[in-house]
N, C-alpha and C. Protein backbone atom coordinates (compact mmCIF):
# COMPACT_ATOMS: atom_id res chain seq x y z
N UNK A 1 -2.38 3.58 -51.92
CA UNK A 1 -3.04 3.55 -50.62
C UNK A 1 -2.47 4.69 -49.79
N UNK A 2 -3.46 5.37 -49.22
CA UNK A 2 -2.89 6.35 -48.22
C UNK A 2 -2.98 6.09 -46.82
N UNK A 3 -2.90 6.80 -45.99
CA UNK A 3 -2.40 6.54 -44.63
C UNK A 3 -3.68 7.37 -44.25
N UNK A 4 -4.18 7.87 -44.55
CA UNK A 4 -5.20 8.62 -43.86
C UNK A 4 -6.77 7.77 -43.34
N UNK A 5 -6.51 7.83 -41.97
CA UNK A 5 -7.31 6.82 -41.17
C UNK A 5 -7.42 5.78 -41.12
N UNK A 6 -5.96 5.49 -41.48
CA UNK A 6 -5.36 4.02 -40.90
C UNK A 6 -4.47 4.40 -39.46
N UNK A 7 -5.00 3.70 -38.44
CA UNK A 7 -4.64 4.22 -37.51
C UNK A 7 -3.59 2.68 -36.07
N UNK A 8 -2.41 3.25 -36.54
CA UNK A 8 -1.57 2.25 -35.65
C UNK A 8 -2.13 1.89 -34.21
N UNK A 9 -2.05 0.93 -33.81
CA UNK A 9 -2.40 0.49 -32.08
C UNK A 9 -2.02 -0.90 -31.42
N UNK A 10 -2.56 -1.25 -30.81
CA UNK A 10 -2.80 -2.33 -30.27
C UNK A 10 -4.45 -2.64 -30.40
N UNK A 11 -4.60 -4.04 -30.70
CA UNK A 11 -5.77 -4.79 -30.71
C UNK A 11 -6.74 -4.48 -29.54
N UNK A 12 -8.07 -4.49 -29.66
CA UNK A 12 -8.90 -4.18 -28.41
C UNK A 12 -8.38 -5.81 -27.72
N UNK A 13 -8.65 -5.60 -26.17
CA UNK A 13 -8.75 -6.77 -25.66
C UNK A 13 -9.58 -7.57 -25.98
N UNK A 14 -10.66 -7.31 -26.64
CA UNK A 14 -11.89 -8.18 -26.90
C UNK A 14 -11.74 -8.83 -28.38
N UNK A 15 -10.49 -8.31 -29.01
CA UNK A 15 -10.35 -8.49 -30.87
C UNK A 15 -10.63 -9.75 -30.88
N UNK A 16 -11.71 -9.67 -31.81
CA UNK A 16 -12.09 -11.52 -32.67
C UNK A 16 -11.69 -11.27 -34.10
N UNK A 17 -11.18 -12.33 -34.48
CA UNK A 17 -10.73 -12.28 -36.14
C UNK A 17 -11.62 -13.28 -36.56
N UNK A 18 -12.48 -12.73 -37.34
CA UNK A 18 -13.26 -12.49 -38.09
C UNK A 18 -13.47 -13.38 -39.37
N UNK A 19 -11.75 -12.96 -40.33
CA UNK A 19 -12.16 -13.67 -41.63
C UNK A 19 -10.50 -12.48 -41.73
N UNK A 20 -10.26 -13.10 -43.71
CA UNK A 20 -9.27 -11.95 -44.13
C UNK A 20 -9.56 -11.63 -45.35
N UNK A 21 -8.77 -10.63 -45.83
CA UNK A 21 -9.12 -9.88 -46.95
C UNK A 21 -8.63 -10.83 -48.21
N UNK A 22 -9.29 -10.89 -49.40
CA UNK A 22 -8.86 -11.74 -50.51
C UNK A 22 -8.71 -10.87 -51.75
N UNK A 23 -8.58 -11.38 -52.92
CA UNK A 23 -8.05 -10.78 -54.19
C UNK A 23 -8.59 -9.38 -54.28
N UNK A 24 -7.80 -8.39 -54.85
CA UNK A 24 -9.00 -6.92 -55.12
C UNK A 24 -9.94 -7.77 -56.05
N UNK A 25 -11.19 -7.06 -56.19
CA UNK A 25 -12.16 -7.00 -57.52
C UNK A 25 -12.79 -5.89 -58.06
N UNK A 26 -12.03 -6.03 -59.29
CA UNK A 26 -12.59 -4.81 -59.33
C UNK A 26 -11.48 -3.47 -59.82
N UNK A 27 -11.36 -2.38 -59.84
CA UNK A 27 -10.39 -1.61 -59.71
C UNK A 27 -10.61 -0.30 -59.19
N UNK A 28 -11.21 -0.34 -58.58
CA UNK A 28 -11.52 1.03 -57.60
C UNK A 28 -11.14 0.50 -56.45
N UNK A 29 -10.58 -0.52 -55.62
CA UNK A 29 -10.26 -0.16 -54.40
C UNK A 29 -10.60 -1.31 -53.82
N UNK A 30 -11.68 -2.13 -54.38
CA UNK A 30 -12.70 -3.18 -53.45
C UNK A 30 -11.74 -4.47 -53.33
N UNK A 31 -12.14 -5.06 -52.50
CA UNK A 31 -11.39 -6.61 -52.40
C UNK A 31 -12.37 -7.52 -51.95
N UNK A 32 -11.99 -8.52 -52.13
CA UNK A 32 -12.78 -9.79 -51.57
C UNK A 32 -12.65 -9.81 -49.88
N UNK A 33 -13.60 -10.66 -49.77
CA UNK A 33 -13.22 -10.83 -47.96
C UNK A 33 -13.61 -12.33 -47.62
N UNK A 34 -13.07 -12.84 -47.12
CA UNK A 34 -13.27 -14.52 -46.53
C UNK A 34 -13.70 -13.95 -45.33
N UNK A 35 -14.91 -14.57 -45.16
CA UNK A 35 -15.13 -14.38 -43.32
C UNK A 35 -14.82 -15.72 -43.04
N UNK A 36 -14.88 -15.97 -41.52
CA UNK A 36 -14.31 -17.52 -41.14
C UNK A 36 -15.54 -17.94 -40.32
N UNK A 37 -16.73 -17.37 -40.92
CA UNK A 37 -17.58 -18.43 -40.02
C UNK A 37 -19.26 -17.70 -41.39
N UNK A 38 -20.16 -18.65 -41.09
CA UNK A 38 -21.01 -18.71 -43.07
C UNK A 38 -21.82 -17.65 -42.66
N UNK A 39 -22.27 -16.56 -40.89
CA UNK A 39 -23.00 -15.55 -40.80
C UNK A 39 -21.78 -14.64 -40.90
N UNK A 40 -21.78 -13.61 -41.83
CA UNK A 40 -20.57 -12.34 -41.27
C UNK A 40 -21.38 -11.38 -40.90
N UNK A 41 -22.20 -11.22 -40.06
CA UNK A 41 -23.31 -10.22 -39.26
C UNK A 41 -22.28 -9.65 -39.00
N UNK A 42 -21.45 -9.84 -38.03
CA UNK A 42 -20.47 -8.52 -37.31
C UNK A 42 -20.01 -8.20 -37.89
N UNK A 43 -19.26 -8.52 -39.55
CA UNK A 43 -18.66 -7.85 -40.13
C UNK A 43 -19.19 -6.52 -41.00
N UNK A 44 -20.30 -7.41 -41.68
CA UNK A 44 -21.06 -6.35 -42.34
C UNK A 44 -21.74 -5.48 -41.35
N UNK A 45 -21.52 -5.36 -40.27
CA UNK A 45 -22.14 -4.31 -38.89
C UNK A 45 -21.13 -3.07 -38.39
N UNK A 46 -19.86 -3.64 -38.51
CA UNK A 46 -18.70 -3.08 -37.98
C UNK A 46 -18.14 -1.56 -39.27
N UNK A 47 -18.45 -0.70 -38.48
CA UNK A 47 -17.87 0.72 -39.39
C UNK A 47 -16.38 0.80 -39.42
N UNK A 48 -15.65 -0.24 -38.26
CA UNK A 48 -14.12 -0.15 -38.07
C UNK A 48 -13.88 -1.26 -38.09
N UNK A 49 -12.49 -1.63 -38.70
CA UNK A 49 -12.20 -3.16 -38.45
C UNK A 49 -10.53 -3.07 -38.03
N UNK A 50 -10.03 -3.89 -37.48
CA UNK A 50 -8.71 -3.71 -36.99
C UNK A 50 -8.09 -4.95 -38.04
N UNK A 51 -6.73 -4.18 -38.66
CA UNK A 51 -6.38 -5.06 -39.41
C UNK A 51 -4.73 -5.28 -39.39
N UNK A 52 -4.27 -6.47 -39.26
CA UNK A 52 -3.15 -7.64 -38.96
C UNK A 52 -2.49 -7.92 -40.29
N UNK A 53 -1.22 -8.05 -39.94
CA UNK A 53 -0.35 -8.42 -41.60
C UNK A 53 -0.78 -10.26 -41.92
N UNK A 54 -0.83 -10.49 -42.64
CA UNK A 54 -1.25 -11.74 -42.91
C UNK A 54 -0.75 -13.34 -41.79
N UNK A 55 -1.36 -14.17 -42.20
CA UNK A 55 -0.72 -15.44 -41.32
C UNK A 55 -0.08 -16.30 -42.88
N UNK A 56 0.81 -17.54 -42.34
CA UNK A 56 1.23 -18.32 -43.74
C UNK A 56 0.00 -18.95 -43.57
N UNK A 57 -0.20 -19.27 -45.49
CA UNK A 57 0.68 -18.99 -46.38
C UNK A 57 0.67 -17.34 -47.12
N UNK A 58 0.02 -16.31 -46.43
CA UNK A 58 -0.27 -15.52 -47.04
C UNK A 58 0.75 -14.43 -46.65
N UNK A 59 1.69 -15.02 -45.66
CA UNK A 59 2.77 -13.84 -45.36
C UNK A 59 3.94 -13.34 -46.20
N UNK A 60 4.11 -13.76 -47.05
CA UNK A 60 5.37 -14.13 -48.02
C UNK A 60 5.51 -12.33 -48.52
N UNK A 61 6.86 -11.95 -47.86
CA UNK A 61 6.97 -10.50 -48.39
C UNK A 61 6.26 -8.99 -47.89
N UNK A 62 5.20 -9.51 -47.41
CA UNK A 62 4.26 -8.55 -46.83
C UNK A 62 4.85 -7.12 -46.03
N UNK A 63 4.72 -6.01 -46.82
CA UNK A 63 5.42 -5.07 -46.18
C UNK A 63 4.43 -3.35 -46.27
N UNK A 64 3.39 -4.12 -46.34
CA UNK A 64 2.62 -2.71 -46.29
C UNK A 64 2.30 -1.85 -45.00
N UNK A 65 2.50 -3.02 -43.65
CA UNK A 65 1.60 -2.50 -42.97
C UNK A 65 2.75 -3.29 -41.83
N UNK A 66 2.63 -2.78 -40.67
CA UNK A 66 3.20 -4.21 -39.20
C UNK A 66 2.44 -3.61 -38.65
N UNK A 67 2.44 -4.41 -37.16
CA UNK A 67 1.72 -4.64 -36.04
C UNK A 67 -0.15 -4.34 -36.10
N UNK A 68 -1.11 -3.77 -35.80
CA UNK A 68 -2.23 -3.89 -35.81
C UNK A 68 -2.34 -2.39 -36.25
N UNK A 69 -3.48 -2.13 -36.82
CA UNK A 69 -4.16 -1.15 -37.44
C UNK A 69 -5.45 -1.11 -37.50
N UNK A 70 -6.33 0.34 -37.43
CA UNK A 70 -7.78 0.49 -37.53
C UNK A 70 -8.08 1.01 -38.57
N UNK A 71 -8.87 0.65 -39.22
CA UNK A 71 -9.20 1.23 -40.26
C UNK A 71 -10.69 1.64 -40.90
N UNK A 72 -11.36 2.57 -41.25
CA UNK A 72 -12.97 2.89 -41.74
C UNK A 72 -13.49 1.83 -42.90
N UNK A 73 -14.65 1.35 -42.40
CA UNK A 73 -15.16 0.15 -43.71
C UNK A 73 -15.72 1.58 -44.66
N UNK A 74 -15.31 1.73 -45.71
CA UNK A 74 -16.82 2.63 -46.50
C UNK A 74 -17.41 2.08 -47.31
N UNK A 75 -17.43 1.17 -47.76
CA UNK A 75 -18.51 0.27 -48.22
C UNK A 75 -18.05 -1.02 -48.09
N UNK A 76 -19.11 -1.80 -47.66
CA UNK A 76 -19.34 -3.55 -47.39
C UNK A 76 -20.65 -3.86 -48.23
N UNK A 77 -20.54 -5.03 -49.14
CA UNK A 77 -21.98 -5.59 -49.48
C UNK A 77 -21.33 -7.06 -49.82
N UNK A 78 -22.50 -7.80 -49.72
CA UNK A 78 -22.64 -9.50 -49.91
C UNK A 78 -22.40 -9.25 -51.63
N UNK A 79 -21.63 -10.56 -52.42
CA UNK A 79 -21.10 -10.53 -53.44
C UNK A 79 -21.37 -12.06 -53.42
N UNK A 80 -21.95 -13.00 -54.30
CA UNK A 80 -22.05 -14.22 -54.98
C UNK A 80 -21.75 -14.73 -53.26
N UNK A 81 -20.50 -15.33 -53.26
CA UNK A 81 -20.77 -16.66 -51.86
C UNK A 81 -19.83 -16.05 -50.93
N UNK A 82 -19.56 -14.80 -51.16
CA UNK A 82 -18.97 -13.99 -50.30
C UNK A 82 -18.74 -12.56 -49.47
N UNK A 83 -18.46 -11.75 -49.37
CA UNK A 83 -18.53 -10.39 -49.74
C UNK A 83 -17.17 -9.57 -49.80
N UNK A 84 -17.65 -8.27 -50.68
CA UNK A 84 -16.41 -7.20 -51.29
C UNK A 84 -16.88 -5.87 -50.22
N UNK A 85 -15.61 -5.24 -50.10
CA UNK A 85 -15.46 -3.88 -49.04
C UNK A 85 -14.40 -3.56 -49.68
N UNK A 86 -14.85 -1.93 -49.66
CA UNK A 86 -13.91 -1.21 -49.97
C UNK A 86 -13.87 -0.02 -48.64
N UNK A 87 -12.15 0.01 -47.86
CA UNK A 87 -11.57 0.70 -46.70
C UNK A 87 -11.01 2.07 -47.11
N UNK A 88 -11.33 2.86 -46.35
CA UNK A 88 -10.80 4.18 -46.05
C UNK A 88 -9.26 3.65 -46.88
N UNK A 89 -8.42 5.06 -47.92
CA UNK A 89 -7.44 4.85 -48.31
C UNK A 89 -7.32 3.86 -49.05
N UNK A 90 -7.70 3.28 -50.06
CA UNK A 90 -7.61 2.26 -50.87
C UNK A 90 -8.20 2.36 -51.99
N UNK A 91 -7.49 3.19 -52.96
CA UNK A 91 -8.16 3.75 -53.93
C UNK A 91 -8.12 3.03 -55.40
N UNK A 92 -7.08 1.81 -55.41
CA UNK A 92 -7.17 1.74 -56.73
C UNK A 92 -6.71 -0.16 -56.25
N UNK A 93 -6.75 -0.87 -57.34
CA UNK A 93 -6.69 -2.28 -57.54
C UNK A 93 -5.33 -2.47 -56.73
N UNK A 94 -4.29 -1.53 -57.20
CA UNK A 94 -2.96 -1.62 -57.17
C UNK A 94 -2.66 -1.50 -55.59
N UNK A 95 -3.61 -1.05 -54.72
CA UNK A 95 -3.52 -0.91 -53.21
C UNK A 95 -3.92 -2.14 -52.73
N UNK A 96 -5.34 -2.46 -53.40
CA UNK A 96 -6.14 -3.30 -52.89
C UNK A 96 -4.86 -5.26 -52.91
N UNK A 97 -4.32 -5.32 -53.79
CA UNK A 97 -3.99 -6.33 -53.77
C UNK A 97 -2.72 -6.43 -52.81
N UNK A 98 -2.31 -5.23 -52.26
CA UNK A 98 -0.92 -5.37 -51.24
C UNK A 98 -1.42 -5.75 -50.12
N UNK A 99 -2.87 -6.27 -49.58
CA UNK A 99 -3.82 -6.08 -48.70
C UNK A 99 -4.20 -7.88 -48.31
N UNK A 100 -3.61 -7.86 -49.90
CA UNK A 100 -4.40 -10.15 -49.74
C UNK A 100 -3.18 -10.54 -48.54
N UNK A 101 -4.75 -11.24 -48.33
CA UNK A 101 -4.03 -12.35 -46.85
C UNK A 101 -4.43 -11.34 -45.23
N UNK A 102 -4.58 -9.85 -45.28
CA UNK A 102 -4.59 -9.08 -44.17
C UNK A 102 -5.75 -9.64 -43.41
N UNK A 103 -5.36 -10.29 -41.93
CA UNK A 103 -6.15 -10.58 -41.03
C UNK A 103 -7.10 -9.66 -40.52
N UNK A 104 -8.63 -9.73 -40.36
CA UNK A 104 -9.39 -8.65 -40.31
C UNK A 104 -9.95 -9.03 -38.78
N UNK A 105 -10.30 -8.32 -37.64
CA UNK A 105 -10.98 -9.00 -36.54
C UNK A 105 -11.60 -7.17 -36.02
N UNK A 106 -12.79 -7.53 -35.22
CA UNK A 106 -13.56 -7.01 -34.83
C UNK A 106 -13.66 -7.60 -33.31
N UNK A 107 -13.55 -5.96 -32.09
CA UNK A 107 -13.95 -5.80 -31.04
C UNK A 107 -15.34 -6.62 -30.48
N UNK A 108 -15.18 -7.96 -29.01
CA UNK A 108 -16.98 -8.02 -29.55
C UNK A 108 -17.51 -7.48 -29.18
N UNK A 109 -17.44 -6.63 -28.55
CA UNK A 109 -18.26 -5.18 -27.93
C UNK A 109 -19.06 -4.47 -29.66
N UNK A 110 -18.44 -5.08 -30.31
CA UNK A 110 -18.98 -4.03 -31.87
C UNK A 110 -20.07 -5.07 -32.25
N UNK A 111 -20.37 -5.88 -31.76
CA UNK A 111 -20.92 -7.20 -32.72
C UNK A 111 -22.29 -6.54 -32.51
N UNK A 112 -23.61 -6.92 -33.36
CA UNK A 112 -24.83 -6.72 -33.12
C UNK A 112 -25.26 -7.74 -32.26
N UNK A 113 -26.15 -6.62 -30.91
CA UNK A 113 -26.88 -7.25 -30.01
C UNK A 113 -28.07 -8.49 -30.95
N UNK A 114 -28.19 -9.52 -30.21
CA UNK A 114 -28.97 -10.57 -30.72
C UNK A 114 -29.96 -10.77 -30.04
N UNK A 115 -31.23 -10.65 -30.88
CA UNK A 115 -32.41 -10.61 -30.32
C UNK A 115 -32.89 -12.22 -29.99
N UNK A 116 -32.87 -13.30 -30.43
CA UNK A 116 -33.01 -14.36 -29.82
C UNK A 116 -32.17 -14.68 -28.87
N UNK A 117 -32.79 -15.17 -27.57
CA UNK A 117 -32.26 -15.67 -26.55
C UNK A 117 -31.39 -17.29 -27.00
N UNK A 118 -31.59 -17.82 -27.82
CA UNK A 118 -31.22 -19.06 -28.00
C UNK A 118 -30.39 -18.96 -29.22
N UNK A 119 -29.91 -17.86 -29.22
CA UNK A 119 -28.66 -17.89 -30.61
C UNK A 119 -27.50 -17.05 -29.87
N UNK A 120 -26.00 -17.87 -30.12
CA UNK A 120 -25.16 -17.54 -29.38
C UNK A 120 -24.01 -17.09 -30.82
N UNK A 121 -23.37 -16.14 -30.04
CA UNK A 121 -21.71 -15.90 -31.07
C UNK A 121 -20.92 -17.20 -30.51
N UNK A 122 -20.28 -18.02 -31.38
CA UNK A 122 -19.19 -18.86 -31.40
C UNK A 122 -18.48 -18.52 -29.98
N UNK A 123 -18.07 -17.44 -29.97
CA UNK A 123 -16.94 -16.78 -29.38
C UNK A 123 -17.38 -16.84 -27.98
N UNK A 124 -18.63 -16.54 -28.03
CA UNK A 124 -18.88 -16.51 -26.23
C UNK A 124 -19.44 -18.20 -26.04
N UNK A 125 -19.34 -19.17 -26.87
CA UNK A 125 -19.28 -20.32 -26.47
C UNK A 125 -18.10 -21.26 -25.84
N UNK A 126 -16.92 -20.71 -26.56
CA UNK A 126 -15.81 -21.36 -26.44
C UNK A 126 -15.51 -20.89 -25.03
N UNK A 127 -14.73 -21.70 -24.43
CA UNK A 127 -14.18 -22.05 -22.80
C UNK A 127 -15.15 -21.85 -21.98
N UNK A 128 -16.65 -22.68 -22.11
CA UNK A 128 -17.51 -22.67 -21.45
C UNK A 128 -17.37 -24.22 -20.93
N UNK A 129 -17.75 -24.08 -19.77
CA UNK A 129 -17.72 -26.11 -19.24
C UNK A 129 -19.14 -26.23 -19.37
N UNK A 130 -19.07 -27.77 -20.45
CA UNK A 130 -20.14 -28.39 -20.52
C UNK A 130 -20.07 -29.43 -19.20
N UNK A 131 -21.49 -29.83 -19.03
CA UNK A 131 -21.86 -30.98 -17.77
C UNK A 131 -23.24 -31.51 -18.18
N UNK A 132 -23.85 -33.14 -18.04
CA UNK A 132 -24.77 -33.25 -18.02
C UNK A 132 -25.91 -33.01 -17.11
N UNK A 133 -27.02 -33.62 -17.34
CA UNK A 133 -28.56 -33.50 -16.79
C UNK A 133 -28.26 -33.96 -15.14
N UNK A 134 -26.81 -34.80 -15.03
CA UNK A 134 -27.17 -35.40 -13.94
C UNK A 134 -25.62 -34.55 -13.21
N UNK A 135 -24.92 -33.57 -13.60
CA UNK A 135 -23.80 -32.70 -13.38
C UNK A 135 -22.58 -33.36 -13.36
N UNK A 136 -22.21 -34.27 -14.32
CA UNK A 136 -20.93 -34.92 -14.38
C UNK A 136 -20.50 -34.02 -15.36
N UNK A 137 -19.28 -33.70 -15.28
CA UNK A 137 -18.39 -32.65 -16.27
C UNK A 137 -17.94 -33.58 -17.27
N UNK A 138 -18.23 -33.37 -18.60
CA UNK A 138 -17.87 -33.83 -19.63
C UNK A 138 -16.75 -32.76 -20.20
N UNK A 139 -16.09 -31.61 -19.78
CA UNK A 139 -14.71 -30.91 -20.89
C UNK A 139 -15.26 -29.54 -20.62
N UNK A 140 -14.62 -28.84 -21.19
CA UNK A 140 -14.88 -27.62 -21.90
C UNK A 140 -14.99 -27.58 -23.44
N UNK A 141 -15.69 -26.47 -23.83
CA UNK A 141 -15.59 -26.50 -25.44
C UNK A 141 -14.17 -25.59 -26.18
N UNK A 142 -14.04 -26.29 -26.68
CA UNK A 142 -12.42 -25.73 -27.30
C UNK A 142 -12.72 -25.34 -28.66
N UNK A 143 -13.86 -25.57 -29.44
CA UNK A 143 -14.01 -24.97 -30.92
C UNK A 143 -15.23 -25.04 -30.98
N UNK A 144 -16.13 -24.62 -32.28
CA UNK A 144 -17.29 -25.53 -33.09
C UNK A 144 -16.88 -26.05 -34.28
N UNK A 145 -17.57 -26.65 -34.71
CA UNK A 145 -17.34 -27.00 -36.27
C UNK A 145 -18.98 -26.39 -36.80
N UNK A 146 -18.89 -26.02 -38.05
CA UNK A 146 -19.94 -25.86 -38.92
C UNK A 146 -19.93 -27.10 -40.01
N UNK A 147 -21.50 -28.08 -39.80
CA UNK A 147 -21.56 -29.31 -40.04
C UNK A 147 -22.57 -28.60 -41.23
N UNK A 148 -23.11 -28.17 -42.02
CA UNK A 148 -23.86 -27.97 -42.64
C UNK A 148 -25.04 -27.15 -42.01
N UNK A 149 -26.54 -27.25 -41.56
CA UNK A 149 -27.53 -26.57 -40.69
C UNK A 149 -27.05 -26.83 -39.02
N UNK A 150 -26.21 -27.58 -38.74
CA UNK A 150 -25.99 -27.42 -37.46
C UNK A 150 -24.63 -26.84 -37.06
N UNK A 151 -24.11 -26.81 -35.79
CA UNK A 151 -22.63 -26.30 -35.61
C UNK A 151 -22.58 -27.90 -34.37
N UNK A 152 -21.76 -27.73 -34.34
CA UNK A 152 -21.82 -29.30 -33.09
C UNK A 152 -20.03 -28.56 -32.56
N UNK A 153 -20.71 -28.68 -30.97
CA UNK A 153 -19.67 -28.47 -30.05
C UNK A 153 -18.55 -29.16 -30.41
N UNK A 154 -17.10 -28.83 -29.79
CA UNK A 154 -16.24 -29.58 -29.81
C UNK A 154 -15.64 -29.29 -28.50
N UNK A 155 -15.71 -30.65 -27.22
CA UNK A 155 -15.86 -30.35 -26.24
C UNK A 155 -14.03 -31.19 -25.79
N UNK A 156 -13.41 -30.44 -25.09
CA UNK A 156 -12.16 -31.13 -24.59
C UNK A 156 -12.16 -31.78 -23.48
N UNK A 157 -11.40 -32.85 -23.23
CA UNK A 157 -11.41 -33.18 -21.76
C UNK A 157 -10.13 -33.82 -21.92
N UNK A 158 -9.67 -34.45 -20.55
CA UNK A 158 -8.29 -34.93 -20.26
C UNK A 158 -8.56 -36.63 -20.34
N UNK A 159 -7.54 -37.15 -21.06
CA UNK A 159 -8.18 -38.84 -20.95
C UNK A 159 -7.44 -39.28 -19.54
N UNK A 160 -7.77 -40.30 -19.50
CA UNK A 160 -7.67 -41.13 -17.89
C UNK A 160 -6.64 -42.05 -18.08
N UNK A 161 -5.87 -42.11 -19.32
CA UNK A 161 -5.07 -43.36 -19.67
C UNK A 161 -3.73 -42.86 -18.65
N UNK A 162 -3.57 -41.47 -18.21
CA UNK A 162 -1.59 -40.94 -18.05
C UNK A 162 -0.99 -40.66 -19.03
N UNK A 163 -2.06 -40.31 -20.29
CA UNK A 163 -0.67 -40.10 -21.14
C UNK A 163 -1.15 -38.49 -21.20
N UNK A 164 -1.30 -37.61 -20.74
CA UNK A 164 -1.36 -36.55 -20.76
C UNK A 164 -1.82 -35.60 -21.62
N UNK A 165 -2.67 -36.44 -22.58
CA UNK A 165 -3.27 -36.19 -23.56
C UNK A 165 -4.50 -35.80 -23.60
N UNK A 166 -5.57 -34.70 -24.65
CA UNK A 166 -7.42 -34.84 -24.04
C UNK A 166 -7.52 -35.65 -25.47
N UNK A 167 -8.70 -35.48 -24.98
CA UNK A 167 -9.72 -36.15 -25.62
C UNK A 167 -10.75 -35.14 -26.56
N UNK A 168 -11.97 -35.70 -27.10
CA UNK A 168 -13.03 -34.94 -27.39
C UNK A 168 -14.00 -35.19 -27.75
N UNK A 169 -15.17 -35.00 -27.27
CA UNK A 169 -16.34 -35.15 -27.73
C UNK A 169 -17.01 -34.21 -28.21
N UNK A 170 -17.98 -34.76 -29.10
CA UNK A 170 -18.89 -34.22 -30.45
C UNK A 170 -20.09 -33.77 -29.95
N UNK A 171 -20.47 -32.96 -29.51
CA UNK A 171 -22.14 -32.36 -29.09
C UNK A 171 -22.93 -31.91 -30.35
N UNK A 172 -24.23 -32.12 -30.75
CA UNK A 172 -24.18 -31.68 -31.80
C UNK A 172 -25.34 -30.25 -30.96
N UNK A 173 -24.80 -29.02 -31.61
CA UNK A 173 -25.25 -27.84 -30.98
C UNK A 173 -26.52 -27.24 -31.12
N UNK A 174 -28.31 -28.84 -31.08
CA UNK A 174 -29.54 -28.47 -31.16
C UNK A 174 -30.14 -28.75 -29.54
N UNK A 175 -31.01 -28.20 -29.74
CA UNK A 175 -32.13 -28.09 -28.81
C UNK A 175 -32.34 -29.68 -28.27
N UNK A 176 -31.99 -30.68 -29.15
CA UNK A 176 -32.62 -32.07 -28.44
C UNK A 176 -31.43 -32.60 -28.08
N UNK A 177 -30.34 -31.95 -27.29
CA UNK A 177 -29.18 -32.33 -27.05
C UNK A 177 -28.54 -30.85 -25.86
N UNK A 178 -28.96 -29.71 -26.29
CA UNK A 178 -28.28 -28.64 -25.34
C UNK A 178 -29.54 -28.31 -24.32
N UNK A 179 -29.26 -28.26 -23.53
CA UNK A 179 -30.34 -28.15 -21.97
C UNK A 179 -30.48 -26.25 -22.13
N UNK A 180 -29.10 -25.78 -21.28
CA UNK A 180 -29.27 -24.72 -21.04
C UNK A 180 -27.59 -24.23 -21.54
N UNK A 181 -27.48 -22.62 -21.79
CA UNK A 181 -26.34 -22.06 -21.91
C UNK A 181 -26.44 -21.40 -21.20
N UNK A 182 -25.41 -21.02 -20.04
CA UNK A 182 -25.77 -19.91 -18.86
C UNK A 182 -24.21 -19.74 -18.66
N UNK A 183 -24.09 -18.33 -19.70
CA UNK A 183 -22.91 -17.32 -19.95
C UNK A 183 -22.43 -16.41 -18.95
N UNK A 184 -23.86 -16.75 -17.81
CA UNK A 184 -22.81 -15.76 -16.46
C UNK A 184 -22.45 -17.14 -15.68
N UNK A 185 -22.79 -18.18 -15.47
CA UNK A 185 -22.08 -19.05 -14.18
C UNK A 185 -20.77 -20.22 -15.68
N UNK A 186 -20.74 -19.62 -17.15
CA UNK A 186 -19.75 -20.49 -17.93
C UNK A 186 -19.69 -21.86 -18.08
N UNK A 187 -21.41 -21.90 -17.84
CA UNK A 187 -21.28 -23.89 -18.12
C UNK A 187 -22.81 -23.61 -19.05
N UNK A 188 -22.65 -24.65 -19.97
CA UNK A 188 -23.77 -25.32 -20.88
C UNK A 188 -23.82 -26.97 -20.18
N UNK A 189 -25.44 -26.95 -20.32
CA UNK A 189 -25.91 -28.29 -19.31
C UNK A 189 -26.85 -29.25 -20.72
N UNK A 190 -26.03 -30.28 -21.03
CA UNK A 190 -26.64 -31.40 -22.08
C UNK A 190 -26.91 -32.50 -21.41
N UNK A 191 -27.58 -32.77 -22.68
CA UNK A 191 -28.16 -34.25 -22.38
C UNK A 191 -27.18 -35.22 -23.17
N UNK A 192 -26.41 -35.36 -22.65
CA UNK A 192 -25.30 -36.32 -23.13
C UNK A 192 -24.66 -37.30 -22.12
N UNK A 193 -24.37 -37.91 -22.37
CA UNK A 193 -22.84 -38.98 -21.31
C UNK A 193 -22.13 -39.05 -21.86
N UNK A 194 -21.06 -39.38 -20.91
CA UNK A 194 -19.46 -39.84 -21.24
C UNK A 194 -18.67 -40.83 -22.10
N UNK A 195 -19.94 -41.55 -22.36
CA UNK A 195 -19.54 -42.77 -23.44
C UNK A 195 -20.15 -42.49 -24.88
N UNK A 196 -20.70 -41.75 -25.17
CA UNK A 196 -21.63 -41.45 -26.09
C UNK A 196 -20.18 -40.91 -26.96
């Protein structure tokens, strides 16, 4: 592996991680890639990706690389239930595998603009306050889950017992349950209650 246009920095403020790099395949250079969510649109979109030394269990020894790095995709394609990329400087199997476990995240300023109004990135969902039809605050959303064809909110709130603990409720993230998402005032408005 060479150094040429791998480029040391700090993370954009906007860095989303994405997914990480998995076994080489192959022996020219290519590796596997786990994305962490089942669309990798931004990934396969992104000409640069900023890349992180691994998290456990994949940190064990890791000495190719510290702190954050940019690096050129030159080829990305979909592969069986996943996809393989091969990065600027990574010329042979023997590079590619010093690489497993490397955290991959993308600027969301890089993501592709989305032409449906009613399809959101994960990312600009999370720390949005949900409230119902009638404006009682049910939490904020603290994750999604991917349930199979749906994603269903995962909404936090504080319980009422004193023990200082939240709570959470399950939204499931369709049309006969989400009212509105309105990303400039940071609240999504459902048809849900508090006991549900």
């Amino acid at each position: 592996m060479t150094s040429d246009g791998w480029k040391p920095g700090s993370l954009p403020e906007d860095a989303v991680e994405l997914g990480r790099l998995g076994e080489a395949w192959g022996i020219k250079g290519w590796l596997k890639v786990h994305p962490h969510n089942a669309d990798p649109e931004a990934l396969l979109s992104a000409s640069t990706w900023w890349l992180e030394p691994p998290a456990a269990p994949y940190d064990r020894g890791f000495k190719t690389f510290s702190g954050a790095v940019s690096v050129a995709v030159s080829d990305i394609k979909p592969h069986a239930d996943t996809l393989v990329v091969r990065l600027e400087g990574v010329a042979d199997r023997t590079a590619a595998e010093l690489l497993r476990g490397v955290r991959i995240s993308v600027p969301r300023s890089a993501f592709p603009a989305q032409s449906d109004p009613d399809e959101f990135y994960w990312v600009d969902l999370v720390g949005l306050a949900v409230v119902n039809r009638e404006g009682m605050a049910l939490g904020t959303v603290t994750h999604l889950l991917a349930t199979g064809p749906t994603s269903v909110l995962v909404v936090g709130y504080p319980l009422e017992d004193g023990s200082g603990k939240d709570g959470e409720r399950l939204i499931p993230f369709v049309s006969a349950y989400v009212d509105e998402v309105d990303r400039q005032a940071k609240r999504i408005t459902v048809d849900w209650q508090p006991d549900y």
